[in-house]
C-alpha atoms as a PDB file:
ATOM      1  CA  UNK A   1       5.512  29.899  18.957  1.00  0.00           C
ATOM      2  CA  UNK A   2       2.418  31.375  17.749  1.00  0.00           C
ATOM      3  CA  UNK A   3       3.616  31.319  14.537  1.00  0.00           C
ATOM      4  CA  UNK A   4       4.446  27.417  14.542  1.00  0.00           C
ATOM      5  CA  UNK A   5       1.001  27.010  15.991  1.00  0.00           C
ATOM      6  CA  UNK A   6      -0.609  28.572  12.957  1.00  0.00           C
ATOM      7  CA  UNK A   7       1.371  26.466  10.439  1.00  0.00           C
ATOM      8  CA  UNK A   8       0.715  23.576  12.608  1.00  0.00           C
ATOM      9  CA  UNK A   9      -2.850  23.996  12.010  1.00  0.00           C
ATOM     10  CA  UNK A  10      -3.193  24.987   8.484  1.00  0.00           C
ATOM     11  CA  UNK A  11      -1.204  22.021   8.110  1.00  0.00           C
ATOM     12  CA  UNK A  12      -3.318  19.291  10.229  1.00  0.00           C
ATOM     13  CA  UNK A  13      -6.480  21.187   8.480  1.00  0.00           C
ATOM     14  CA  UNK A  14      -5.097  20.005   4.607  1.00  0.00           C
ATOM     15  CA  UNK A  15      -3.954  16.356   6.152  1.00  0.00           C
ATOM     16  CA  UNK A  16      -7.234  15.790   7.152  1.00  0.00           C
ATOM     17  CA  UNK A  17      -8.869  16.936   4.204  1.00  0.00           C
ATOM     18  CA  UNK A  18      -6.297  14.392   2.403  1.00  0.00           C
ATOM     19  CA  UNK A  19      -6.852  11.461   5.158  1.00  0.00           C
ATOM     20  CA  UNK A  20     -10.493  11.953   4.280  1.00  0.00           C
ATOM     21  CA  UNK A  21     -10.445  11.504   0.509  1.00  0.00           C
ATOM     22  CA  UNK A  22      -8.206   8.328   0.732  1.00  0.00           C
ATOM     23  CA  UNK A  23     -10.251   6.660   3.522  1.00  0.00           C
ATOM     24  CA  UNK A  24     -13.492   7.452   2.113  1.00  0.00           C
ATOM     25  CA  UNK A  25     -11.966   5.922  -1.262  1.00  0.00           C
ATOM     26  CA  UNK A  26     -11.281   2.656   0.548  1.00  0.00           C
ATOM     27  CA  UNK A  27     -14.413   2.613   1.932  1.00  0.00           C
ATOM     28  CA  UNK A  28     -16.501   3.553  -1.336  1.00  0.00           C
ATOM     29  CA  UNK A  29     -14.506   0.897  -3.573  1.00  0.00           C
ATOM     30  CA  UNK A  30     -15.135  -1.918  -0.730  1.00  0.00           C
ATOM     31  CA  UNK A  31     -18.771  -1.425  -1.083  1.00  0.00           C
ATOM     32  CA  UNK A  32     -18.991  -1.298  -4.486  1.00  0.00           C
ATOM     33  CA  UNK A  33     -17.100  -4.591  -4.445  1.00  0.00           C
ATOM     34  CA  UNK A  34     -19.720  -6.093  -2.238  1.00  0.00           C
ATOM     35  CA  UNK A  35     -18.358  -5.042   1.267  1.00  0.00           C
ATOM     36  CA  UNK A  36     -21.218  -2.748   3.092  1.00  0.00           C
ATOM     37  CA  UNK A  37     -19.125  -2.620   6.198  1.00  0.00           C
ATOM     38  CA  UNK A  38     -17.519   0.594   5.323  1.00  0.00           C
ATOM     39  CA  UNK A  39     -21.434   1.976   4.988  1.00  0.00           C
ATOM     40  CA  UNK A  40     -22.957   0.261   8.222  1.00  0.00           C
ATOM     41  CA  UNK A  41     -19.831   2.084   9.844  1.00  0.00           C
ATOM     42  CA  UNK A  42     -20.839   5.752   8.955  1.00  0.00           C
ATOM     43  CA  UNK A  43     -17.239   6.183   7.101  1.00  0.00           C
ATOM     44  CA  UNK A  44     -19.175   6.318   3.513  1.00  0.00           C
ATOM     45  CA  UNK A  45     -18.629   9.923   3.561  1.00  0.00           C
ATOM     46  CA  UNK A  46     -15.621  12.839   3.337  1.00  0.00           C
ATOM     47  CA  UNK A  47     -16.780  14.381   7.062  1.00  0.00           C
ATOM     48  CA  UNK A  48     -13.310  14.358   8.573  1.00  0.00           C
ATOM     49  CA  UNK A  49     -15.168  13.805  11.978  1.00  0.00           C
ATOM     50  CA  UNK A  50     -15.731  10.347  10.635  1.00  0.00           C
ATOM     51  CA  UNK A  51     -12.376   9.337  10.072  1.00  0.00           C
ATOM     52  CA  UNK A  52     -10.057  10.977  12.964  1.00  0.00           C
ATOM     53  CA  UNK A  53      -8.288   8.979  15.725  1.00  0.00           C
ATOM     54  CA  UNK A  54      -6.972  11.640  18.212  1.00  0.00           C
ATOM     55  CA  UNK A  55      -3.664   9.503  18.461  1.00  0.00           C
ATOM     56  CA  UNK A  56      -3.039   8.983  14.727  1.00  0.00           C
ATOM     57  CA  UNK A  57      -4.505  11.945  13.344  1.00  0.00           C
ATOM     58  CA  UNK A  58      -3.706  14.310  16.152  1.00  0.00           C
ATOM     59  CA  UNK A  59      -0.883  13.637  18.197  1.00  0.00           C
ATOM     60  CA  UNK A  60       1.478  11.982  16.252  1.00  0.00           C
ATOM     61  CA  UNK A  61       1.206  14.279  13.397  1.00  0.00           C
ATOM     62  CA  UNK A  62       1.815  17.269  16.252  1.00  0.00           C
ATOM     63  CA  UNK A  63       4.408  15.352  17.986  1.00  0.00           C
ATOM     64  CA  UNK A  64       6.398  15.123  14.644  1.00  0.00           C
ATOM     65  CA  UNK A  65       5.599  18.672  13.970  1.00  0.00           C
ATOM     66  CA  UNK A  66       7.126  19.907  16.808  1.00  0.00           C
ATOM     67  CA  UNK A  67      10.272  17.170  16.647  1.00  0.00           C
ATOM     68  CA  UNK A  68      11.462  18.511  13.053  1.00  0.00           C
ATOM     69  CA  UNK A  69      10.943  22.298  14.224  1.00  0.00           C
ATOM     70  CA  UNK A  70       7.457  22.565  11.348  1.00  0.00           C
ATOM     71  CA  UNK A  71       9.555  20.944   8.900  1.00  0.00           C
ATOM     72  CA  UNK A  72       7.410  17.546   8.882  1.00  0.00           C
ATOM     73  CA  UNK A  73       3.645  16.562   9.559  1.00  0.00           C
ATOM     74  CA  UNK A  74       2.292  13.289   8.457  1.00  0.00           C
ATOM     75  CA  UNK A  75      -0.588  10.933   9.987  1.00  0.00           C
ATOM     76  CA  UNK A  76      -2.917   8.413   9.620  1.00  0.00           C
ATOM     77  CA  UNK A  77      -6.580   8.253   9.861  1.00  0.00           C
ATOM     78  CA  UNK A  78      -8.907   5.528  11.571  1.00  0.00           C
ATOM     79  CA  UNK A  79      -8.561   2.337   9.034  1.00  0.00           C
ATOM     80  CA  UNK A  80     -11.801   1.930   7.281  1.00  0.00           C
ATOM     81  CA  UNK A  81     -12.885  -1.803   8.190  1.00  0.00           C
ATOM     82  CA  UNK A  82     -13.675  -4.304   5.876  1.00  0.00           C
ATOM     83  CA  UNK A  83     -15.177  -7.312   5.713  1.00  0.00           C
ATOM     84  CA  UNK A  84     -12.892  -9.043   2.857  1.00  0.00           C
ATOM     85  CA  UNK A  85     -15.443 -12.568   2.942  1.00  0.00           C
ATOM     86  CA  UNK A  86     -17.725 -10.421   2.195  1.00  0.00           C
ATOM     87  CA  UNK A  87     -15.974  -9.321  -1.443  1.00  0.00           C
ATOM     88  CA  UNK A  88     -17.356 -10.473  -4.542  1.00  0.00           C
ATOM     89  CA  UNK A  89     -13.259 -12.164  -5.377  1.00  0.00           C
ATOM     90  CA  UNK A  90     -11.456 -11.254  -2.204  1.00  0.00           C
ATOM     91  CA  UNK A  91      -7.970 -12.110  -3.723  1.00  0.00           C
ATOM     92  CA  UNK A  92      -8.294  -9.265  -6.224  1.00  0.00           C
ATOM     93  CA  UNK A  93      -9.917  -6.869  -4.752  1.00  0.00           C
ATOM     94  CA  UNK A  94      -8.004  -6.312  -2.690  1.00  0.00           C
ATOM     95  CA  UNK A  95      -5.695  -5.072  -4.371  1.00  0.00           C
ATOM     96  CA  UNK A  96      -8.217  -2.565  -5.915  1.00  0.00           C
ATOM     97  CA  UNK A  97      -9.161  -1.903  -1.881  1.00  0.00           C
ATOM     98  CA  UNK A  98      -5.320  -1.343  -1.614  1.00  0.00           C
ATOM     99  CA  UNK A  99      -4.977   0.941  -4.907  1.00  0.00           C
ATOM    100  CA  UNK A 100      -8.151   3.076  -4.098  1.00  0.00           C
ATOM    101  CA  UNK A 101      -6.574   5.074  -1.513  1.00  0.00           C
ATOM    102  CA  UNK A 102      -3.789   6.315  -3.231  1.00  0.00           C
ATOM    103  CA  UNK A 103      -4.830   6.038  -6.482  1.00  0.00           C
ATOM    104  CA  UNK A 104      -7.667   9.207  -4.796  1.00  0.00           C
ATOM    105  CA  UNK A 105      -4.712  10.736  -3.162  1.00  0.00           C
ATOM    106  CA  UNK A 106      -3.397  11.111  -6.785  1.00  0.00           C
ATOM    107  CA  UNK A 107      -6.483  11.791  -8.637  1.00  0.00           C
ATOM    108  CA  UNK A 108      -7.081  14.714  -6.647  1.00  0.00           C
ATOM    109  CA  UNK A 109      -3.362  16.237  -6.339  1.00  0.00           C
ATOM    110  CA  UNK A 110      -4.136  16.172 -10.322  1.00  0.00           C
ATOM    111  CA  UNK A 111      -7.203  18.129 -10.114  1.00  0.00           C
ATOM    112  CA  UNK A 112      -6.206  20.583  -8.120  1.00  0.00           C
ATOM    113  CA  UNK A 113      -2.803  21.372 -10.002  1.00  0.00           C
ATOM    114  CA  UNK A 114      -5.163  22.013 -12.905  1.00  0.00           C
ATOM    115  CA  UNK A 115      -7.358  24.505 -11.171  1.00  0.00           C
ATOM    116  CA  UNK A 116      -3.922  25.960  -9.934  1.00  0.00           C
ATOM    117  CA  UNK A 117      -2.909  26.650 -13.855  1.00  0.00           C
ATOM    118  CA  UNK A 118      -6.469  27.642 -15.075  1.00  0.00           C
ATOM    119  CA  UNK A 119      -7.280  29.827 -12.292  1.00  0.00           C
ATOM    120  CA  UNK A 120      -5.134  32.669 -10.519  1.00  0.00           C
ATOM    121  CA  UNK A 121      -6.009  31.345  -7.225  1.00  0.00           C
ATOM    122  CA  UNK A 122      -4.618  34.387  -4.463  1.00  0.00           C
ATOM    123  CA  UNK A 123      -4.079  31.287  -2.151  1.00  0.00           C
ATOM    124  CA  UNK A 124      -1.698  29.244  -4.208  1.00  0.00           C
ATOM    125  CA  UNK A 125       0.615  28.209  -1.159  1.00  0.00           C
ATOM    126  CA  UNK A 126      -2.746  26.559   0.574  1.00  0.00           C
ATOM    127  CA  UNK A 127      -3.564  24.437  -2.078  1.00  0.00           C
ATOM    128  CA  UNK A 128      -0.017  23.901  -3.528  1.00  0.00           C
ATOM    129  CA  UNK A 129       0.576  22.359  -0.215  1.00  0.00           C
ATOM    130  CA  UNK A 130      -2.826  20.120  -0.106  1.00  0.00           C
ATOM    131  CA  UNK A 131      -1.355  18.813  -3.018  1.00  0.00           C
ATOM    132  CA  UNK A 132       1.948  18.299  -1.872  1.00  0.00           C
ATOM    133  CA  UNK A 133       0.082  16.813   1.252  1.00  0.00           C
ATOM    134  CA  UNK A 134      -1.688  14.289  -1.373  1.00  0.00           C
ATOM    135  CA  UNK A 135       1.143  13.222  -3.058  1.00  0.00           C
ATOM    136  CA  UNK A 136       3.326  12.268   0.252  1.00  0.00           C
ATOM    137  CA  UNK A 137       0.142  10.440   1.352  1.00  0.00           C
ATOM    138  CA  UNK A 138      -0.489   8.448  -1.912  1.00  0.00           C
ATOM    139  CA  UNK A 139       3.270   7.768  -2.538  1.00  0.00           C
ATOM    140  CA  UNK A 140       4.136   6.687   0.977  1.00  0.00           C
ATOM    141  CA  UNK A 141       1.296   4.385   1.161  1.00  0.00           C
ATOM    142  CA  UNK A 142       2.408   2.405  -1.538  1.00  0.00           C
ATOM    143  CA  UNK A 143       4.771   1.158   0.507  1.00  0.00           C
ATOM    144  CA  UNK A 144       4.275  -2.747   0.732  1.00  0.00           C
ATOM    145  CA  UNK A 145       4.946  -2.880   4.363  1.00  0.00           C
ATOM    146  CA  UNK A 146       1.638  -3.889   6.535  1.00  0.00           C
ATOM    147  CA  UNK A 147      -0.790  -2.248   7.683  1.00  0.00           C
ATOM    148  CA  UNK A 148      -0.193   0.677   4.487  1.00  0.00           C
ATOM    149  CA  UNK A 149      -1.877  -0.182   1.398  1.00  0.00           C
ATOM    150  CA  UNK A 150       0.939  -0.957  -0.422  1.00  0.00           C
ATOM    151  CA  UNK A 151       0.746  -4.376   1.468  1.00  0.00           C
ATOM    152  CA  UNK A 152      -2.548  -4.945   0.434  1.00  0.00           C
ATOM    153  CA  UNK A 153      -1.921  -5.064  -3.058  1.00  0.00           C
ATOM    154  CA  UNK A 154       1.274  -7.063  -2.600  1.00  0.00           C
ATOM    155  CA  UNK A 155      -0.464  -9.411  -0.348  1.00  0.00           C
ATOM    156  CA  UNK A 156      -3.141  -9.835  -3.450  1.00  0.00           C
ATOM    157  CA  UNK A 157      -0.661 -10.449  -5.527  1.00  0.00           C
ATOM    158  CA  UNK A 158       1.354 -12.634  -3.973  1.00  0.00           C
ATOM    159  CA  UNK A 159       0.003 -16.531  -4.266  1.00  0.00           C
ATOM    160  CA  UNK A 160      -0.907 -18.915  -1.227  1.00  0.00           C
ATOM    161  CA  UNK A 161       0.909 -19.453   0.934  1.00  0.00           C
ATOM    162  CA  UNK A 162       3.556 -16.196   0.374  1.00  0.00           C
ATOM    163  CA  UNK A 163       0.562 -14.235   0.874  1.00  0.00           C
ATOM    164  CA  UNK A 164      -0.549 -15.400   4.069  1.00  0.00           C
ATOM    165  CA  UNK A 165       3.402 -15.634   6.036  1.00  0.00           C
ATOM    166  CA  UNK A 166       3.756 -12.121   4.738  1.00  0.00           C
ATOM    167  CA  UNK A 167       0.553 -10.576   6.130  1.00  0.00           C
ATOM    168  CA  UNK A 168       1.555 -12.301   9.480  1.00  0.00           C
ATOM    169  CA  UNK A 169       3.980  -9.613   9.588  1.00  0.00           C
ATOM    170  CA  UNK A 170       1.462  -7.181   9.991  1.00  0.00           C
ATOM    171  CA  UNK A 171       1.523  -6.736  13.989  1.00  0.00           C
ATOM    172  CA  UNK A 172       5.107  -5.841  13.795  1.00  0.00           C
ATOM    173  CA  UNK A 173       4.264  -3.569  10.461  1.00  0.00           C
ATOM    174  CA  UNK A 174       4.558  -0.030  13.007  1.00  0.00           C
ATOM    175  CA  UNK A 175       8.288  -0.902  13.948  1.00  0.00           C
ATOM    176  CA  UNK A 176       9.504  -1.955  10.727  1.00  0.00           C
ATOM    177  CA  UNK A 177       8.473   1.876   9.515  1.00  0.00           C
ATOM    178  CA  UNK A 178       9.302   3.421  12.427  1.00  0.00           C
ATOM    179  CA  UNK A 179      12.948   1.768  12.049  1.00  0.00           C
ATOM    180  CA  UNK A 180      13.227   2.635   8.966  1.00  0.00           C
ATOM    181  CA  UNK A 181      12.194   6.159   8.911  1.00  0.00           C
ATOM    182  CA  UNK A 182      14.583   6.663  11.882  1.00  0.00           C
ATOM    183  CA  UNK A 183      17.483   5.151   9.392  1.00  0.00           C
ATOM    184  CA  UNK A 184      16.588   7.757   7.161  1.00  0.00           C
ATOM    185  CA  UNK A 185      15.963   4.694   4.383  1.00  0.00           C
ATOM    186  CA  UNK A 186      12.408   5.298   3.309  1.00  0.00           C
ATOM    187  CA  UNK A 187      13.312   9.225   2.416  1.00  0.00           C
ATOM    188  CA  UNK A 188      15.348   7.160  -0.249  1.00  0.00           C
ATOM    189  CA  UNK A 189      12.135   6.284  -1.933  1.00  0.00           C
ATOM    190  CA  UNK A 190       9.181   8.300  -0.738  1.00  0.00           C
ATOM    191  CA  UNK A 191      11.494  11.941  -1.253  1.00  0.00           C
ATOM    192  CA  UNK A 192      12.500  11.516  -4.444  1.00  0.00           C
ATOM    193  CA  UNK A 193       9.011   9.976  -5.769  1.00  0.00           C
ATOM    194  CA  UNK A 194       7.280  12.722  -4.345  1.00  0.00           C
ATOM    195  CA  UNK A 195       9.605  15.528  -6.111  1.00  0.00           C
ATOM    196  CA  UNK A 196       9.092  13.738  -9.283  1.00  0.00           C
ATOM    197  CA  UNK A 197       5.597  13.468  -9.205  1.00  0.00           C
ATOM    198  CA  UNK A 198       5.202  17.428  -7.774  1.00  0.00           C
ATOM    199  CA  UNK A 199       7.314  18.276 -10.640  1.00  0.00           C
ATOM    200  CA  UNK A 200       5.428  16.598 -13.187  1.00  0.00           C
ATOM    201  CA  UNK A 201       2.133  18.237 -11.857  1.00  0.00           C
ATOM    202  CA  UNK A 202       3.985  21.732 -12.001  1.00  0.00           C
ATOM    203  CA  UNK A 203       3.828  22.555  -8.345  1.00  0.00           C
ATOM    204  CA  UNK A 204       6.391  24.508  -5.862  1.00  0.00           C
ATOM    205  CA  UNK A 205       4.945  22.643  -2.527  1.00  0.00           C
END
């Protein structure tokens, strides 16, 4: 038990770090783009403290810790609010809003697989596993069901009035995942992606 406590931890400890980076991204981007919500809000920085919601970012990721024996831990930070009347071209950026979180999910999986193959790092398994943590976050976010980012960018995509009927979906967004990860259908995607991607960086997560 103690042991699965430890693991627990050092695993919560690298999703935050990871929750951080992509919600500070959203944030940073939105501003940039005319939004200063994000700023006004205190979430312009990477101090997890900023970004946690105990159910999201605590108890579910322990709940599903402790459901698939350690095998599993993922979570969601506190959704970085924005102002989108307040964007210089709404329609588009949001899709760049959408992409940002990801896209520094990604961009710092990369960086770190880098360090792991110019420096003999004695605590490979940490960081192999932040960016293993990275990747699952990026990747599964992509996913264009609302509220994940994936949506956004569909959503920004998609032309009037597609764009509006499909974001109405949005309050039922929880279930539709939920349903699906208990049919096992999203590991069809979001697995294999992830393995692909881990591979390509050259990292044993």
């Amino acid at each position: 038990m103690a042991g699965l406590l430890i693991s627990f931890l050092s695993s919560f400890v690298l999703l935050v770090i990871a929750m951080s980076v992509h919600e500070f991204s959203h944030g940073w981007v939105a501003y940039k783009l005319g939004d200063n919500t994000a700023k006004h809000s205190g979430r312009l920085t990477l101090n997890p403290l900023a970004h946690i919601d105990f159910f999201w970012t605590f108890l579910m990721p322990l709940l599903l810790f402790i459901s698939t024996g350690g095998r599993f831990i993922f979570g969601a930070a506190k959704p970085v609010p924005i102002n989108y009347w307040a964007l210089k071209n709404p329609k588009r950026d949001t899709i760049w809003i959408g992409l940002s979180g990801p896209a520094a999910n990604f961009a710092l999986a990369i960086i770190l697989s880098i360090l792991l193959k110019l420096i003999h790092l004695g605590f490979y398994f940490i960081i192999a596993d932040l960016i293993a943590i990275n990747v699952v976050l990026g990747v599964f976010n992509l996913i264009p069901i609302p509220p994940l980012d994936g949506s956004r960018v569909l959503a920004g995509i998609l032309p009037e009035p597609y764009a509006s009927k499909y974001a109405s979906i949005e309050p039922y967004g929880f279930m539709i995942l939920m349903l699906l990860l208990w049919m096992g259908a999203l590991n069809q995607v979001v697995w294999p992606l992830v393995s692909l991607i881990l591979s390509m960086l050259g990292v044993n997560a």
